[in-house]
Protein backbone atom coordinates (compact mmCIF):
# COMPACT_ATOMS: atom_id res chain seq x y z
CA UNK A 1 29.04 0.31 3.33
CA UNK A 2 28.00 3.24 5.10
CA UNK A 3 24.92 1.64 6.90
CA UNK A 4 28.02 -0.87 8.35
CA UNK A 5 30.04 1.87 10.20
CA UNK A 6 32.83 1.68 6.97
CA UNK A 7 32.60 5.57 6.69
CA UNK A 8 36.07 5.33 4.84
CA UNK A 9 35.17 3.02 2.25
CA UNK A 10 32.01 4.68 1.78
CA UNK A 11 34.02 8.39 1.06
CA UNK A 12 36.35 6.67 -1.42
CA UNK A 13 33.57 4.46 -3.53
CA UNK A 14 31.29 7.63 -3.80
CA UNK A 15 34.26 9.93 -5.14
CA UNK A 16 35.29 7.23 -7.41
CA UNK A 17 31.69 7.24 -8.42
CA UNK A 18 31.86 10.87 -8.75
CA UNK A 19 34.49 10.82 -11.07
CA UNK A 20 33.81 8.21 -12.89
CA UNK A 21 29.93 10.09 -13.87
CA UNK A 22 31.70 13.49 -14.52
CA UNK A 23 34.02 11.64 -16.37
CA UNK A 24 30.87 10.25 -18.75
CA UNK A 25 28.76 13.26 -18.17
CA UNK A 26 26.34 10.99 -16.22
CA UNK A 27 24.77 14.32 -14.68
CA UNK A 28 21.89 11.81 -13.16
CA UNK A 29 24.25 9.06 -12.06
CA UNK A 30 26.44 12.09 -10.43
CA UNK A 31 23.45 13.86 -9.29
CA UNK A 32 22.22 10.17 -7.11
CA UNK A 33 25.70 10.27 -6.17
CA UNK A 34 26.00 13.52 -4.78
CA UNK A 35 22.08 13.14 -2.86
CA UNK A 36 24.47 10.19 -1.16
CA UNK A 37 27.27 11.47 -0.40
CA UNK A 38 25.38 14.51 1.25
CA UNK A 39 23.58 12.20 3.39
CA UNK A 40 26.77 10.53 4.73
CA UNK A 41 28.46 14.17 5.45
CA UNK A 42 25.18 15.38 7.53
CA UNK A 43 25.08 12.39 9.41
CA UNK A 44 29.20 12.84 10.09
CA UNK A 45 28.13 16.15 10.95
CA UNK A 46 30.59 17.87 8.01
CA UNK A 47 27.82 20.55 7.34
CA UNK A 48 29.67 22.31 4.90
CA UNK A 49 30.56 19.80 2.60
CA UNK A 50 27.53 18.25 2.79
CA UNK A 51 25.32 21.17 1.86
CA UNK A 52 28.15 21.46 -1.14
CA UNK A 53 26.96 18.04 -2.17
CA UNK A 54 23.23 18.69 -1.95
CA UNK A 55 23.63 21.54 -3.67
CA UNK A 56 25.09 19.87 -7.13
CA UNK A 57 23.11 16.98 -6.75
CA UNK A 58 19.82 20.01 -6.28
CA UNK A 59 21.39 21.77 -9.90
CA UNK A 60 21.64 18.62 -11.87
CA UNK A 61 18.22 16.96 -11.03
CA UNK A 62 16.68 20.67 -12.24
CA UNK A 63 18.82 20.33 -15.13
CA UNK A 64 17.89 16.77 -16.12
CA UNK A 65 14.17 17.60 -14.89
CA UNK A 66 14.06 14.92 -12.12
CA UNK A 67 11.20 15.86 -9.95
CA UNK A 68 12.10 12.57 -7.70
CA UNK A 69 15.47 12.96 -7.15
CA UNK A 70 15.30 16.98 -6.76
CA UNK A 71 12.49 16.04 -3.81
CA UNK A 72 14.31 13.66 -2.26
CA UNK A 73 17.77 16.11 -2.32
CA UNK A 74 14.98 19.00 -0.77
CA UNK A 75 14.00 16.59 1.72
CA UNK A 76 17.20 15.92 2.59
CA UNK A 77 18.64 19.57 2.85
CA UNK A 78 15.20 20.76 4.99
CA UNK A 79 16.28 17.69 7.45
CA UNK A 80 20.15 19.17 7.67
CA UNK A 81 18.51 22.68 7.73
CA UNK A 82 16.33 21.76 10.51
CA UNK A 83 19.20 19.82 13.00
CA UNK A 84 21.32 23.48 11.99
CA UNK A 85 18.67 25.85 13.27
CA UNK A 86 18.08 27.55 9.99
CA UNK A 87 14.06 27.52 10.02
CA UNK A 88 13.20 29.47 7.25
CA UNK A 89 15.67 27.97 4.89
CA UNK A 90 14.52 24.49 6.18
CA UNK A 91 10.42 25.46 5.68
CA UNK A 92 11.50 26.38 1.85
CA UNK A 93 13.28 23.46 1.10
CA UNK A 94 10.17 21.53 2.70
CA UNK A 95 7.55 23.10 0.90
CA UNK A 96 9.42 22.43 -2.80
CA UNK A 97 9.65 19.05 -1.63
CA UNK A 98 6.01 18.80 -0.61
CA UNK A 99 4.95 20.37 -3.93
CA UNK A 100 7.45 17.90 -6.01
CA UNK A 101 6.14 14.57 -4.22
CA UNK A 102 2.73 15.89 -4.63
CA UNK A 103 2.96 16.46 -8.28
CA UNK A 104 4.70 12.97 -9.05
CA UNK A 105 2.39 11.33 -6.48
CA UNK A 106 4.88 10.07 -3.99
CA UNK A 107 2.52 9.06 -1.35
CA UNK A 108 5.79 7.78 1.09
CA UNK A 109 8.19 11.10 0.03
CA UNK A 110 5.42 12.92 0.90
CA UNK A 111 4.34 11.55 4.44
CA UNK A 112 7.92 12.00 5.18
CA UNK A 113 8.60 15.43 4.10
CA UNK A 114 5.05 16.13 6.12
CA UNK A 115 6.26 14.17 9.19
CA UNK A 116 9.46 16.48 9.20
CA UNK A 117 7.37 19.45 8.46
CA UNK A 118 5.29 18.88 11.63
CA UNK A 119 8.55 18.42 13.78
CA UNK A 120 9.88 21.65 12.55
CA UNK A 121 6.55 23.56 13.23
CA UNK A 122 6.21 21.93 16.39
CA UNK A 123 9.02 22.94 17.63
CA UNK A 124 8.26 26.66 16.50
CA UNK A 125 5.21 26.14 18.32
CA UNK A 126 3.21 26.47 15.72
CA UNK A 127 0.69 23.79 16.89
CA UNK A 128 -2.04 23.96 14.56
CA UNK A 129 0.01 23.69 11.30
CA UNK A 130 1.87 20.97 13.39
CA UNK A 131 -1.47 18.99 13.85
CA UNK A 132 -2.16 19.52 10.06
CA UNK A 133 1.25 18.05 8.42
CA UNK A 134 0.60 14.94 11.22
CA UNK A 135 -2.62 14.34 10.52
CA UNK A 136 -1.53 14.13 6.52
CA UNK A 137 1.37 12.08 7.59
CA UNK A 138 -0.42 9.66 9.24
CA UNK A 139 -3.04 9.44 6.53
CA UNK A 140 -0.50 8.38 4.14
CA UNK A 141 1.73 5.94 6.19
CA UNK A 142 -1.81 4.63 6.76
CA UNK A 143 -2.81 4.40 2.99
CA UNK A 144 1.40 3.01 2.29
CA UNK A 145 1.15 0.30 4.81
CA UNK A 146 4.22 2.32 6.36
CA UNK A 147 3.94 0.86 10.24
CA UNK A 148 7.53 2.42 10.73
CA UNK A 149 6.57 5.79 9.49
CA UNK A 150 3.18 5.70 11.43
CA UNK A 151 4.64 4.31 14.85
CA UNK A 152 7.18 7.67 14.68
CA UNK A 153 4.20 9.91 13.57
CA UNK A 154 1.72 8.83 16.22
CA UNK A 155 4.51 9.04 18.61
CA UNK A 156 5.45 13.16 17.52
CA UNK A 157 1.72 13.64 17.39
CA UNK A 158 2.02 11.79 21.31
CA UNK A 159 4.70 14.48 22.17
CA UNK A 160 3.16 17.49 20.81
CA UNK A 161 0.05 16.76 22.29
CA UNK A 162 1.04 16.18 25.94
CA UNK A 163 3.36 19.33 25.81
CA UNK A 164 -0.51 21.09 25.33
CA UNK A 165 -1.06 19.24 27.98
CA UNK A 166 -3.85 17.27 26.35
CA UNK A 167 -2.50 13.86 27.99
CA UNK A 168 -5.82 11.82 27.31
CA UNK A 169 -5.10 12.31 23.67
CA UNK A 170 -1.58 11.63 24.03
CA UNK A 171 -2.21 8.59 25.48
CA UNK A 172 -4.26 6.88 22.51
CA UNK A 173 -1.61 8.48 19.98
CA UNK A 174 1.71 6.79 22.15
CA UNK A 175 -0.89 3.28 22.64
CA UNK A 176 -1.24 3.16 18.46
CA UNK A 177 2.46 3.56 18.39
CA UNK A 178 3.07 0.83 20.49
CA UNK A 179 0.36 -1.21 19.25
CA UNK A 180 2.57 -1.24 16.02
């Protein structure tokens, strides 16, 4: 529902959903729930709540030992994080993400959470760790089959690299993201 503009609906399913796990101390059905509904709030742009969300969905999945889900909610906060400014907070909740997808060998969490990695550090201009979380990105989206996930990284490799001013190179990396 939320993927078809019905924001409204979406709210009122996921706190039904909410309640209804509490209700059966579901703490990984709520914790799913929660990842969600923080998802919807960031992209509304309600912040506040949605870092509320993320963090109860980030207590349960510790508390029921899901090393998946707890990645994914990481991911998810180091993305919000990033769009809010807050670097350091968003380079944490990276790197525990990183460490969890590496550990339950989550080849796609992990090219994701290293394609977001290399955005942030970009930005910071910190181009040689930038080049490093792209390179492992694009590796993996390689290895997945991922042509979505490879078109955006060869495309933010494309950027980077003609910011250095290194067009040549940014050339071939924006002609493989066409190509896909």
């Amino acid at each position: 529902m939320r993927r078809l503009g019905r924001v409204k609906e979406a709210e009122e399913k996921y706190a039904g959903a909410e309640e209804l796990y509490k209700k059966e101390k579901a703490d990984l059905g709520l914790a799913n729930t929660l990842q969600s509904q923080g998802d919807l709030l960031s992209r509304l742009g309600r912040v506040k709540e949605a870092e509320e969300k993320y963090t109860g969905a980030e207590e349960l999945y510790k508390k029921e030992k899901d090393d998946l889900g707890l990645a994914n909610t990481l991911q998810s906060q180091g993305d919000l994080l990033r769009r809010l400014g807050r670097v350091k907070e968003a380079e944490e909740k990276y790197a525990g993400a990183e460490e969890l997808y590496k550990k339950e060998k989550d080849d796609l969490g992990l090219a994701n959470t290293l394609q977001s990695q290399g955005d942030l550090l970009s930005r910071l201009g910190r181009v040689k760790e930038a080049e490093e979380k792209y390179t492992g990105a694009e590796e993996l989206y390689k290895k997945e089959k991922d042509d979505l996930g490879l078109a955006n990284t060869l495309q933010s490799q494309g950027d980077l690299l003609r910011r250095l001013g290194r067009v040549k190179e940014a050339e071939e990396k924006y002609a493989g993201a066409e190509e896909l």
